[in-house]
PDB file of N, CA and C in Angstrom:
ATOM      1  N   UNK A   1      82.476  83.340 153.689  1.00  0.00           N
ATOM      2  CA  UNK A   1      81.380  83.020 152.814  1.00  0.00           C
ATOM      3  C   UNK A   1      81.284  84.110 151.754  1.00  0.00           C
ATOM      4  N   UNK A   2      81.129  83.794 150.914  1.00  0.00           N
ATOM      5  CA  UNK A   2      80.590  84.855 149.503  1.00  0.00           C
ATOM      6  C   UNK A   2      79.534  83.769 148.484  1.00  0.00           C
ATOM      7  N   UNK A   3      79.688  84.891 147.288  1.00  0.00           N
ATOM      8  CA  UNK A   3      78.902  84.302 146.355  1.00  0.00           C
ATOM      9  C   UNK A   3      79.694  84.377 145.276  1.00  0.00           C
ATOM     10  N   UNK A   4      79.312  83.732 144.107  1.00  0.00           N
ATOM     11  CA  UNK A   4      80.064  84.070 142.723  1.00  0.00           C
ATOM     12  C   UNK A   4      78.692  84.986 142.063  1.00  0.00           C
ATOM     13  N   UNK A   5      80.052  85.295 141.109  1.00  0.00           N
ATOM     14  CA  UNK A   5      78.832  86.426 140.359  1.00  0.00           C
ATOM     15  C   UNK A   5      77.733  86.127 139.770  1.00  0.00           C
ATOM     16  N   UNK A   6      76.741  87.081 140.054  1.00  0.00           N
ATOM     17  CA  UNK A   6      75.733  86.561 138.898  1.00  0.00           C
ATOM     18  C   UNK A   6      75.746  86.401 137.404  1.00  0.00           C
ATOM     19  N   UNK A   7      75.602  85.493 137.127  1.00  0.00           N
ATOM     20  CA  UNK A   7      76.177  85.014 135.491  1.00  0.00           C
ATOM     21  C   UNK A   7      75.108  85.392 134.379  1.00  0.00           C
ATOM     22  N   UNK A   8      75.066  85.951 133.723  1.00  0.00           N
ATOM     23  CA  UNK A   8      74.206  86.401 132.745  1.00  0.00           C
ATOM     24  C   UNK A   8      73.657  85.227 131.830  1.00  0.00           C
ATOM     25  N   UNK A   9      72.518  84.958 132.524  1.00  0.00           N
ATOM     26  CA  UNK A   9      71.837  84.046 131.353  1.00  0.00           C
ATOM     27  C   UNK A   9      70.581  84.574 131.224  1.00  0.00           C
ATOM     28  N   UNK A  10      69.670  83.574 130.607  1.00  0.00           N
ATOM     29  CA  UNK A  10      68.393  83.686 130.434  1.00  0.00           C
ATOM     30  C   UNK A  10      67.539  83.647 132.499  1.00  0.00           C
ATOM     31  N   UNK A  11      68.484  83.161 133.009  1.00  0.00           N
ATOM     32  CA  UNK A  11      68.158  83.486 134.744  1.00  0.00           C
ATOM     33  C   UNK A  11      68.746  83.453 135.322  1.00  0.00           C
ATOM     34  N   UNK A  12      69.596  84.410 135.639  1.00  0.00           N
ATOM     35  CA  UNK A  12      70.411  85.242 136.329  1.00  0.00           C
ATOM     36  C   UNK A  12      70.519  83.983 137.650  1.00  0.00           C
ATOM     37  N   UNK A  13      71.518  83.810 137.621  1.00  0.00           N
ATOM     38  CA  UNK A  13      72.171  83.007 138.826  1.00  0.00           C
ATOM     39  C   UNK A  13      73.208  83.171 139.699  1.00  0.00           C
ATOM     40  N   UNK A  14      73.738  82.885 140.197  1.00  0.00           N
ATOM     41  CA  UNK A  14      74.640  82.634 141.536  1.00  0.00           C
ATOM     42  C   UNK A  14      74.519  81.448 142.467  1.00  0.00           C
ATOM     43  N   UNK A  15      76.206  81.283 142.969  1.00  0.00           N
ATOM     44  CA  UNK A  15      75.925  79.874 143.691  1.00  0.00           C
ATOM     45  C   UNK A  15      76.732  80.191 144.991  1.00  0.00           C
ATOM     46  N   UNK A  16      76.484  80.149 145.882  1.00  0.00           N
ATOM     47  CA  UNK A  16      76.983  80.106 147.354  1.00  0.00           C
ATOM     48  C   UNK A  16      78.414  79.820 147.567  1.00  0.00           C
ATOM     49  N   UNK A  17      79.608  80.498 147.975  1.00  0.00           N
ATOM     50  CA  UNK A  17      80.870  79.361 148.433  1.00  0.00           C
ATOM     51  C   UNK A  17      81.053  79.943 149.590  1.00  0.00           C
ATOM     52  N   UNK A  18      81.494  78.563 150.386  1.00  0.00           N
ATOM     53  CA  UNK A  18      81.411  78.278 151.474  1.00  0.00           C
ATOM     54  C   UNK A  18      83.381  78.090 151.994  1.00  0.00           C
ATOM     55  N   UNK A  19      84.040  78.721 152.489  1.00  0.00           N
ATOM     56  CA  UNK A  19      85.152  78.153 152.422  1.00  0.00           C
ATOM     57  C   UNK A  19      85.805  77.054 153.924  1.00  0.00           C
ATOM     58  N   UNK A  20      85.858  76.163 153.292  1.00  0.00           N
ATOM     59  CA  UNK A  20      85.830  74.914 154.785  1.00  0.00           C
ATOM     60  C   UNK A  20      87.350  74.386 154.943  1.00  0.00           C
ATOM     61  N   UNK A  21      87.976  74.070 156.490  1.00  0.00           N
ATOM     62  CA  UNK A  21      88.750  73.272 156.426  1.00  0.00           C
ATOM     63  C   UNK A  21      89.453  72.567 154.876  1.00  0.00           C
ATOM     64  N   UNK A  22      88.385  71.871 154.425  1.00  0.00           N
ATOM     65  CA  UNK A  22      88.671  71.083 153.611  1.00  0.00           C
ATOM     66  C   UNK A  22      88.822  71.721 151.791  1.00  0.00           C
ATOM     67  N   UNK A  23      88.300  72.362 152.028  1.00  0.00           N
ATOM     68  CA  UNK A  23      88.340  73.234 150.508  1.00  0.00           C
ATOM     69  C   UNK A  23      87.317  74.049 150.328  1.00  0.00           C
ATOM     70  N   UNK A  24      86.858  74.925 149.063  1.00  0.00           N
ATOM     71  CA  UNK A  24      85.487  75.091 149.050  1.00  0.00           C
ATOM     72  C   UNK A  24      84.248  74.518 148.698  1.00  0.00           C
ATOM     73  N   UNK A  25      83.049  74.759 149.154  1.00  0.00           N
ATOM     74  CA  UNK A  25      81.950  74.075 148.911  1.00  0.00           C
ATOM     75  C   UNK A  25      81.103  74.717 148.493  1.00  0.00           C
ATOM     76  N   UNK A  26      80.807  74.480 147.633  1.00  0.00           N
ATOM     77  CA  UNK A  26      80.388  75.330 146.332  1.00  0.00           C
ATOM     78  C   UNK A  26      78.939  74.945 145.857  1.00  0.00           C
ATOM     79  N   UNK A  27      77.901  75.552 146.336  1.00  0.00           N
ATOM     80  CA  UNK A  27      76.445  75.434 146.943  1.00  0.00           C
ATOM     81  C   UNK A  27      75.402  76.107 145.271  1.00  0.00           C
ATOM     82  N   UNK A  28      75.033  75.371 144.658  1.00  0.00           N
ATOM     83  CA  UNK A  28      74.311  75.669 143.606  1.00  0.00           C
ATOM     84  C   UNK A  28      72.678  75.859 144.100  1.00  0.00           C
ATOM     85  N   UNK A  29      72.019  76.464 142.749  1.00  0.00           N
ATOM     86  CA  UNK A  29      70.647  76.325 143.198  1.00  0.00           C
ATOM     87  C   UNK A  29      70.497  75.085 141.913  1.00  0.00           C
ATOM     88  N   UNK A  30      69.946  75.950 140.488  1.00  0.00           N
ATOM     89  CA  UNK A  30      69.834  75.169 139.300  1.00  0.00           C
ATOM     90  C   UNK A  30      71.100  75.217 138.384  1.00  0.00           C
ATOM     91  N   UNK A  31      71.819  75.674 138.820  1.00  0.00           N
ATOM     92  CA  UNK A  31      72.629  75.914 137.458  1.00  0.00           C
ATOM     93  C   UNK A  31      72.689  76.030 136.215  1.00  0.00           C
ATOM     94  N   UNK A  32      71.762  77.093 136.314  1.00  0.00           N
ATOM     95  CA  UNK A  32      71.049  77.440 134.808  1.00  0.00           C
ATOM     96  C   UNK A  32      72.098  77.894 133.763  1.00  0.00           C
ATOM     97  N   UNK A  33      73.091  78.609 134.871  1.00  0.00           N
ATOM     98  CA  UNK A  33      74.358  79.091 133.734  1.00  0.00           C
ATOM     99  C   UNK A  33      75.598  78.034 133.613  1.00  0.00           C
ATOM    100  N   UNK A  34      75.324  77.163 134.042  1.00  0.00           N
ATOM    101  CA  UNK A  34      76.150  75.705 133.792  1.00  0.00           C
ATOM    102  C   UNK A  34      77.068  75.490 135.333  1.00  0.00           C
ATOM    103  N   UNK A  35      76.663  74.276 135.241  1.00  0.00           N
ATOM    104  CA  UNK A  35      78.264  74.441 136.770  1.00  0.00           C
ATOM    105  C   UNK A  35      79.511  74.290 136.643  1.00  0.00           C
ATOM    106  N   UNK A  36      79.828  74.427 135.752  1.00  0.00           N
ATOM    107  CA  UNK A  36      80.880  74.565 135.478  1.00  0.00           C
ATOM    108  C   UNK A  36      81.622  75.600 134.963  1.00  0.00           C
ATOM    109  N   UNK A  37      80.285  76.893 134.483  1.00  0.00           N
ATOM    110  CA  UNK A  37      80.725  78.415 134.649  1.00  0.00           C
ATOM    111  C   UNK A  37      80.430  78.675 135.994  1.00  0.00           C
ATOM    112  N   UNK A  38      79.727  78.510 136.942  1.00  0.00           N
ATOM    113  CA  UNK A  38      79.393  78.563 138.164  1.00  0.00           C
ATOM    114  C   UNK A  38      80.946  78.216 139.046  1.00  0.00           C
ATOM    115  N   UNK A  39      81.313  76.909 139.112  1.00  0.00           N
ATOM    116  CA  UNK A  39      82.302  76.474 139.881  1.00  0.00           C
ATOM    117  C   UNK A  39      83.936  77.068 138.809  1.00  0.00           C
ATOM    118  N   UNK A  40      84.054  77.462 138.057  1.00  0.00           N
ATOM    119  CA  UNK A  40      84.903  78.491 136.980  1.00  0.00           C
ATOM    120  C   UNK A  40      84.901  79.902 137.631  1.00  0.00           C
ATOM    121  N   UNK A  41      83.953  80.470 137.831  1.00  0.00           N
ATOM    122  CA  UNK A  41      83.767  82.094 138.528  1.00  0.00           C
ATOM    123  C   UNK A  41      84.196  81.504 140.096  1.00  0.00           C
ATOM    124  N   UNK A  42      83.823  80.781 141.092  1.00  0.00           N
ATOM    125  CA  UNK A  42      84.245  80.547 142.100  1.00  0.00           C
ATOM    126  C   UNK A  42      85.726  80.319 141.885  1.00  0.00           C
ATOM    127  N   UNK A  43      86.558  79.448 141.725  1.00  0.00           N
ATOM    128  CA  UNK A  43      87.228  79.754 141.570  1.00  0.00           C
ATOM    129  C   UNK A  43      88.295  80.698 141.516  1.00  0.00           C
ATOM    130  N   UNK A  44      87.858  81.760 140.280  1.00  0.00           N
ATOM    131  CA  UNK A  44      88.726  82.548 139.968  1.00  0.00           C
ATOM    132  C   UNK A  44      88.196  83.587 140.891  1.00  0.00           C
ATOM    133  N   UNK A  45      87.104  83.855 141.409  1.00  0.00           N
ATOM    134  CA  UNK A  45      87.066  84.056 142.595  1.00  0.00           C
ATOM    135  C   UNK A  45      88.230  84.647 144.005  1.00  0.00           C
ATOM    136  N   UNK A  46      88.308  82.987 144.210  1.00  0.00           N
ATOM    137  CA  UNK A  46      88.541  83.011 145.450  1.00  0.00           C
ATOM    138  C   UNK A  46      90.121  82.652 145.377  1.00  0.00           C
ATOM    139  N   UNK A  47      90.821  81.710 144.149  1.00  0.00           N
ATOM    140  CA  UNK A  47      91.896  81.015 143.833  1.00  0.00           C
ATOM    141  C   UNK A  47      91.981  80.219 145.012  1.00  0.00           C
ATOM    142  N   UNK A  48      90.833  79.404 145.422  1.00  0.00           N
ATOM    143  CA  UNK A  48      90.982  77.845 145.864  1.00  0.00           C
ATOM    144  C   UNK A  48      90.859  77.138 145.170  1.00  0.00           C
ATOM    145  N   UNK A  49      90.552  76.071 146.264  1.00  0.00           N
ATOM    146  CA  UNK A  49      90.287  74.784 145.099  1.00  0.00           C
ATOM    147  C   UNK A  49      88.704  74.456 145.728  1.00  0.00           C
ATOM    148  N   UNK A  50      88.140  73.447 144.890  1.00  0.00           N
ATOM    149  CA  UNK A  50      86.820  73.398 145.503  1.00  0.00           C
ATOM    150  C   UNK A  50      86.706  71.911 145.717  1.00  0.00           C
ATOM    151  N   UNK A  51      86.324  71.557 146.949  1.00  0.00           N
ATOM    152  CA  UNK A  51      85.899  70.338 147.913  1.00  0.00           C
ATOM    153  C   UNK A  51      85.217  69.855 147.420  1.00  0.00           C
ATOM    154  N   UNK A  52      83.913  70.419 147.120  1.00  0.00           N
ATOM    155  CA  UNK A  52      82.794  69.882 146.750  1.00  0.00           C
ATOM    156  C   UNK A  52      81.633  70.406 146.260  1.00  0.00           C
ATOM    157  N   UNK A  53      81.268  70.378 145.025  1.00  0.00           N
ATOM    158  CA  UNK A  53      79.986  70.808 144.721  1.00  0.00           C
ATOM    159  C   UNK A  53      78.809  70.425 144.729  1.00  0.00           C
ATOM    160  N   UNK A  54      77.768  70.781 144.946  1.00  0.00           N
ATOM    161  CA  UNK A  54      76.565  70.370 145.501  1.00  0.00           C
ATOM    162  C   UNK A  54      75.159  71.398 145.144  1.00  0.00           C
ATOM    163  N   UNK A  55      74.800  70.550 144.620  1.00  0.00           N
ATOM    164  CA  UNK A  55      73.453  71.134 144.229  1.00  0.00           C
ATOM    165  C   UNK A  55      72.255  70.470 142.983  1.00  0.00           C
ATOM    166  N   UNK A  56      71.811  71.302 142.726  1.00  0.00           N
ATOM    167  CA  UNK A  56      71.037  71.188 140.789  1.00  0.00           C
ATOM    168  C   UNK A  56      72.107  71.043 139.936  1.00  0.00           C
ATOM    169  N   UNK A  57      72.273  70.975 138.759  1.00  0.00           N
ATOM    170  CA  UNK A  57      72.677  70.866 137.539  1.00  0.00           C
ATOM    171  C   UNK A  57      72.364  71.117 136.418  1.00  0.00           C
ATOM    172  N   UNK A  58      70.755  70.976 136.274  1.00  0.00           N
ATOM    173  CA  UNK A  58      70.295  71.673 135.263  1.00  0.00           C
ATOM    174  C   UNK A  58      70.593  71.065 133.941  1.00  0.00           C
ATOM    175  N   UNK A  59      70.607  69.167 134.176  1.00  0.00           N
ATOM    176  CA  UNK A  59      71.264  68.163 132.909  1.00  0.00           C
ATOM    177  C   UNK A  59      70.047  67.532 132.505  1.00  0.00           C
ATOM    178  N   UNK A  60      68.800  67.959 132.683  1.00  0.00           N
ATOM    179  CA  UNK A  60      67.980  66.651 132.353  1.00  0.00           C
ATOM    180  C   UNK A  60      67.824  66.697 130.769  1.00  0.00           C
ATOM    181  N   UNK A  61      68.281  67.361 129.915  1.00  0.00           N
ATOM    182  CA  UNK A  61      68.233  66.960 128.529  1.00  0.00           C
ATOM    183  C   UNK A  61      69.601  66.901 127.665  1.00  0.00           C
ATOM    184  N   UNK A  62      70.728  66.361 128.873  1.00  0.00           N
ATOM    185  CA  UNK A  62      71.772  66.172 128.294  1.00  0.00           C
ATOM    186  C   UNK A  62      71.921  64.741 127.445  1.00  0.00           C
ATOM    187  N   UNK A  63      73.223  64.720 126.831  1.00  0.00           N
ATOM    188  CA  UNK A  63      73.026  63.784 126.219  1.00  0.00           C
ATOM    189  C   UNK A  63      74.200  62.887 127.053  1.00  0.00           C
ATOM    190  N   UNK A  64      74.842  61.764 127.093  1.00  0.00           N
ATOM    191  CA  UNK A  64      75.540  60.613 127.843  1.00  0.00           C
ATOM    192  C   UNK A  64      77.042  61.414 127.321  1.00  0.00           C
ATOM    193  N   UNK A  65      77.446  61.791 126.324  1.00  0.00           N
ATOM    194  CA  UNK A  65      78.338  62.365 125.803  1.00  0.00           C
ATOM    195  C   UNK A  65      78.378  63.865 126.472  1.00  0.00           C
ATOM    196  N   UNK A  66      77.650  64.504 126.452  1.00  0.00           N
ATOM    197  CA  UNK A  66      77.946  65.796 126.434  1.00  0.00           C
ATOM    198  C   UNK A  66      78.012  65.733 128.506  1.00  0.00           C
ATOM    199  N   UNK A  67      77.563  64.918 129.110  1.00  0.00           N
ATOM    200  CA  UNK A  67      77.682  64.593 130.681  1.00  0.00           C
ATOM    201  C   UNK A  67      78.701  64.176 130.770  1.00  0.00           C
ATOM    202  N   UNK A  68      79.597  62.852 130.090  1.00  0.00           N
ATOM    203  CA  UNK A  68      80.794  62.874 129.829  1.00  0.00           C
ATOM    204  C   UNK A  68      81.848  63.560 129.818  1.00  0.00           C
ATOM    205  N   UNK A  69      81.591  64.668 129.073  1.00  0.00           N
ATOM    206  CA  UNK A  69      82.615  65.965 128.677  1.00  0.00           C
ATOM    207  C   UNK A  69      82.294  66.462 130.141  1.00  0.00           C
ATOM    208  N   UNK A  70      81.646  66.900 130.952  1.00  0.00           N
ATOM    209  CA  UNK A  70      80.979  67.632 132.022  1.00  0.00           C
ATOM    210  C   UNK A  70      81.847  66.993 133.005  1.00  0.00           C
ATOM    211  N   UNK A  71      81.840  65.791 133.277  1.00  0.00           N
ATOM    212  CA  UNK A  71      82.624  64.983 134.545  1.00  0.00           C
ATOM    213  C   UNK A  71      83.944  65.329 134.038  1.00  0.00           C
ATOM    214  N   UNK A  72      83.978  65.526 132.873  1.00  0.00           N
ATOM    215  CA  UNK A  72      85.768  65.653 132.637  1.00  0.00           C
ATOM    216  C   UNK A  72      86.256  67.246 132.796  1.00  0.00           C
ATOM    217  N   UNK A  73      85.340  67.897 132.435  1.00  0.00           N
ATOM    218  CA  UNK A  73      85.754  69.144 132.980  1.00  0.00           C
ATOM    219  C   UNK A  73      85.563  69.688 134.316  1.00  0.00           C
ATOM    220  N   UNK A  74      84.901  69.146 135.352  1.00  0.00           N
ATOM    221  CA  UNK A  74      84.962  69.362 136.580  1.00  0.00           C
ATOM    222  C   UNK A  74      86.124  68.666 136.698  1.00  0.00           C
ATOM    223  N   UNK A  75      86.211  67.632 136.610  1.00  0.00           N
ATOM    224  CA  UNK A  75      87.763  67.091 137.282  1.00  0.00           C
ATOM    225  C   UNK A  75      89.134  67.929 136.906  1.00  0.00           C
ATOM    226  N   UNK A  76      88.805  68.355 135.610  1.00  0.00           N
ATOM    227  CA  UNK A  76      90.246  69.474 134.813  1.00  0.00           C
ATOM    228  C   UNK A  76      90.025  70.509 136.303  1.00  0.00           C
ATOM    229  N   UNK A  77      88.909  70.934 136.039  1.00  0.00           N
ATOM    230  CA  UNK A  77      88.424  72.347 137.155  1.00  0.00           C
ATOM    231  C   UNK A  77      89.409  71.932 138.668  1.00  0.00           C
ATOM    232  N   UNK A  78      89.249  70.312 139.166  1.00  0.00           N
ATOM    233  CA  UNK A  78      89.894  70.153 140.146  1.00  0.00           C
ATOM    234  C   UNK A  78      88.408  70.202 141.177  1.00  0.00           C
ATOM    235  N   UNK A  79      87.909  69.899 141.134  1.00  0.00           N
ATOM    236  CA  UNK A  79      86.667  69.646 141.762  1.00  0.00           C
ATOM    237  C   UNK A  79      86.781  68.227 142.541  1.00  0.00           C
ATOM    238  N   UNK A  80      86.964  68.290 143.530  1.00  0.00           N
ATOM    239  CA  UNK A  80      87.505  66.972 143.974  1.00  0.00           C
ATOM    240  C   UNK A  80      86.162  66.134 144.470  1.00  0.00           C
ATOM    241  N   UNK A  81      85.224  66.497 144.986  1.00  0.00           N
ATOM    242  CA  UNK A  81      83.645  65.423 145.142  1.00  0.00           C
ATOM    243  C   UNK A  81      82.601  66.305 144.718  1.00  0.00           C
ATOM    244  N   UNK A  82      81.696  65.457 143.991  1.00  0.00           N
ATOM    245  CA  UNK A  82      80.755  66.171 143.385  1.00  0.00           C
ATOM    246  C   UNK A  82      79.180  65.188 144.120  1.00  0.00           C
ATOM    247  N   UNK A  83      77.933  65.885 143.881  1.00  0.00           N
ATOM    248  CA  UNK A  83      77.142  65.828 144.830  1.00  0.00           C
ATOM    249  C   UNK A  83      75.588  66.829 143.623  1.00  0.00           C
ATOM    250  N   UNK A  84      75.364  66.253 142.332  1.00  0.00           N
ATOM    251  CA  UNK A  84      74.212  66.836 142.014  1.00  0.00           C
ATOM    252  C   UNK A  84      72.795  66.119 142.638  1.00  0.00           C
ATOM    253  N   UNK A  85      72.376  66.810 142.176  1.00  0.00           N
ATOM    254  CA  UNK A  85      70.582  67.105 142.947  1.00  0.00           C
ATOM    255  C   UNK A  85      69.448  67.130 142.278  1.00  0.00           C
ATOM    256  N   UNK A  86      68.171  67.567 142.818  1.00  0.00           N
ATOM    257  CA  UNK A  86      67.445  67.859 142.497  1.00  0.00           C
ATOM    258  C   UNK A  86      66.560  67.706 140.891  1.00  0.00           C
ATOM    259  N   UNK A  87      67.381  68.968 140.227  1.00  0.00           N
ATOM    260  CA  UNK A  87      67.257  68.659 138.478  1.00  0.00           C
ATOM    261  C   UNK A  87      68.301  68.552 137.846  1.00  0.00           C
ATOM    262  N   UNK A  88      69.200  67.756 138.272  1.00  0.00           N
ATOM    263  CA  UNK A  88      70.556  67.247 137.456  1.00  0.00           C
ATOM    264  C   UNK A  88      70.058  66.083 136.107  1.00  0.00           C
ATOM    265  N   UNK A  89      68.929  64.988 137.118  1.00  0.00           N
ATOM    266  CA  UNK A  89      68.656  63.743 136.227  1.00  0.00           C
ATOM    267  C   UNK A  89      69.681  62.538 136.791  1.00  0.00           C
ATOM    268  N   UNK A  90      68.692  61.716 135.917  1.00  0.00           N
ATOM    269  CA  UNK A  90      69.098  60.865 136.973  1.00  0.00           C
ATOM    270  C   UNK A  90      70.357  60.592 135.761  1.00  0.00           C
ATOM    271  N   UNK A  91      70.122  60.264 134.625  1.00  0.00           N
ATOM    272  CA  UNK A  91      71.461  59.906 133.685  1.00  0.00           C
ATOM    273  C   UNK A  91      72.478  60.795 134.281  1.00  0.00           C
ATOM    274  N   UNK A  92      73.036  62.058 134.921  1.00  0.00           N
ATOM    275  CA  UNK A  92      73.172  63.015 134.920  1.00  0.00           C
ATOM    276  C   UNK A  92      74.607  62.203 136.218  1.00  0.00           C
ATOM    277  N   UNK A  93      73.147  62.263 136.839  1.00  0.00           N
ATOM    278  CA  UNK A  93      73.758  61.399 138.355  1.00  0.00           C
ATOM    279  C   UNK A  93      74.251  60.020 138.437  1.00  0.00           C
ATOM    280  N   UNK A  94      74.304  59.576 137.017  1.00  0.00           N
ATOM    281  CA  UNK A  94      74.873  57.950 136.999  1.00  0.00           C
ATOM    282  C   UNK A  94      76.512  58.378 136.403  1.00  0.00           C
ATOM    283  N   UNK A  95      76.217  59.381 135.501  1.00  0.00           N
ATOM    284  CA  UNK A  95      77.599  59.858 134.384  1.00  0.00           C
ATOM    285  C   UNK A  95      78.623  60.434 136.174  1.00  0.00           C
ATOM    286  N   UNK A  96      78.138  60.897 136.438  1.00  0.00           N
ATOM    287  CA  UNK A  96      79.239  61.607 137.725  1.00  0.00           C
ATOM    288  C   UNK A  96      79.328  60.381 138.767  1.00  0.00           C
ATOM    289  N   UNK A  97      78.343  59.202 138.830  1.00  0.00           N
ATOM    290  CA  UNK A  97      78.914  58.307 139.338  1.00  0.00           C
ATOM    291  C   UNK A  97      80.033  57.829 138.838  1.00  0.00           C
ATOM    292  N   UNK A  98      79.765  57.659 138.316  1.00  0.00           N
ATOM    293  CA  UNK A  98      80.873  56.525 137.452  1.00  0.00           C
ATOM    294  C   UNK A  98      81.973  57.350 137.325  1.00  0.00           C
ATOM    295  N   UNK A  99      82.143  58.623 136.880  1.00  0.00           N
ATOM    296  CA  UNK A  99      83.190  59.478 136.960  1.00  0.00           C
ATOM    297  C   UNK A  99      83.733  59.633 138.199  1.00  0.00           C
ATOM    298  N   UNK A 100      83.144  59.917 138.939  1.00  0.00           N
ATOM    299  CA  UNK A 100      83.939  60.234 140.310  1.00  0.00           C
ATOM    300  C   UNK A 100      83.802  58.840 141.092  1.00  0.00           C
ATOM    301  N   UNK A 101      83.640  58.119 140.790  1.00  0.00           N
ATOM    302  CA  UNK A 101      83.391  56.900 141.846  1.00  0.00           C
ATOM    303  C   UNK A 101      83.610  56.908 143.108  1.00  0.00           C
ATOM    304  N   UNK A 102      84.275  57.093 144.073  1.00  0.00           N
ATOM    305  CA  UNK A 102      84.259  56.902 145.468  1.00  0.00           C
ATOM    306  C   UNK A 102      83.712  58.794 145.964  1.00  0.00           C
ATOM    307  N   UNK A 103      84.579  59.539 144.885  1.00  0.00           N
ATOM    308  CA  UNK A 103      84.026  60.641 145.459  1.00  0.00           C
ATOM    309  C   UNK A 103      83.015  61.113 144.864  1.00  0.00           C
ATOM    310  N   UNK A 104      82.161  60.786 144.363  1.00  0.00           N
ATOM    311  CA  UNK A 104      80.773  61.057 144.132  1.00  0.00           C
ATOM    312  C   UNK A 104      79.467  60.689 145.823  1.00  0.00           C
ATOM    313  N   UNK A 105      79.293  62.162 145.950  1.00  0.00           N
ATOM    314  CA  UNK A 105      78.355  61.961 147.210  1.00  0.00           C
ATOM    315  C   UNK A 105      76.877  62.065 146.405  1.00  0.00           C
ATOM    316  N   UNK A 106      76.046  60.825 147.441  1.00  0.00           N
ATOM    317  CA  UNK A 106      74.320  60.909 146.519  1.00  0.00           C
ATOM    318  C   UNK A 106      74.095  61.900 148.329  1.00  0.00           C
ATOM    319  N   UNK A 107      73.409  62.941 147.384  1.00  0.00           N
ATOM    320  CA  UNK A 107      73.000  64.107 148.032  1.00  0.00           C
ATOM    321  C   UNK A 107      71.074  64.182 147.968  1.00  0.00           C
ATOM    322  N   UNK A 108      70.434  64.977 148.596  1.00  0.00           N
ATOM    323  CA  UNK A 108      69.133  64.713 148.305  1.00  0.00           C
ATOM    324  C   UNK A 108      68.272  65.728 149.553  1.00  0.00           C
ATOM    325  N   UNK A 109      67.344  65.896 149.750  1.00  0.00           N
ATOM    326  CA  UNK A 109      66.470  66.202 150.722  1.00  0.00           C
ATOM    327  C   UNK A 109      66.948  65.924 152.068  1.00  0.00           C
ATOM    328  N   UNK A 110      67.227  66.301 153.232  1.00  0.00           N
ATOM    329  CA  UNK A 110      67.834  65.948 154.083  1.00  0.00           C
ATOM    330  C   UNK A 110      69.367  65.670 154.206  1.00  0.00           C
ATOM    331  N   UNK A 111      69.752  65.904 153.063  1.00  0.00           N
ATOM    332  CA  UNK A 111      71.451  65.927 153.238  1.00  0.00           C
ATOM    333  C   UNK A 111      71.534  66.756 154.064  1.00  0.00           C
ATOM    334  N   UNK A 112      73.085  65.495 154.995  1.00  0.00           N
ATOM    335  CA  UNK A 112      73.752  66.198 155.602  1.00  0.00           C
ATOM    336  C   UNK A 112      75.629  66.001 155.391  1.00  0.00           C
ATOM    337  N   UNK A 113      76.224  67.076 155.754  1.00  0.00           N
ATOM    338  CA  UNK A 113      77.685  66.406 155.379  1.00  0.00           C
ATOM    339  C   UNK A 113      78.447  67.283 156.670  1.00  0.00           C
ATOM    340  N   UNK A 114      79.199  67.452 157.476  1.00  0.00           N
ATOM    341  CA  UNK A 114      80.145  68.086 158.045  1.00  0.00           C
ATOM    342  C   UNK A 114      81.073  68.536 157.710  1.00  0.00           C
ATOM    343  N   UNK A 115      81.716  69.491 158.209  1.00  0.00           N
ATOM    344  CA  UNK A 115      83.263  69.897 157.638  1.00  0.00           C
ATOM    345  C   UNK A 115      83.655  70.567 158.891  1.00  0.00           C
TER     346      UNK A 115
END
């Protein structure tokens, strides 16, 4: 278990990785510094690959385009199931449906997942 670094924003963040059987799992709070600098520092990190990310997102005033670009760069990243939350939004959470389709997990209050 570790953390990635804290990323210099306007609120200092960090996101949990978890390293599983299956890859890493890569545990956000808000992702205030984007998750995709978040799951970028894990990464280079650890030089895995990451299973699954899970958490906030921090998209509710994205636009359908710029969530677009977002599903496409987690997938470049190699992010193989994704799993936002909380304050992702819901547009947020339809764009990564549709992007990840089978591997898109709906995550929530009481999630649970095994590894």
């Amino acid at each position: 278990m570790a953390t990635t670094r804290v990323l210099d924003t306007n609120s200092d963040e960090q996101a949990l990785i978890i390293n599983t059987e299956n890859g890493l799992l890569l545990v956000t709070g808000c992702s205030h510094p984007g998750v995709e600098n978040l799951a970028r520092d894990a990464l280079n990190l650890t030089g895995g690959e990451i299973y699954l990310a899970v958490g906030g997102y921090h998209l509710r005033g994205a636009t359908r385009a710029q969530l677009d670009d977002l599903v496409e760069e987690m997938k470049e990243l190699g992010v193989e199931k994704i799993a936002p939350t909380h304050c992702s939004g819901d547009l947020a959470r339809l764009a990564f449906s549709e992007g990840y389709g089978d591997d898109y997990v709906e995550a929530g209050v009481g999630f649970r997942m095994d590894f």
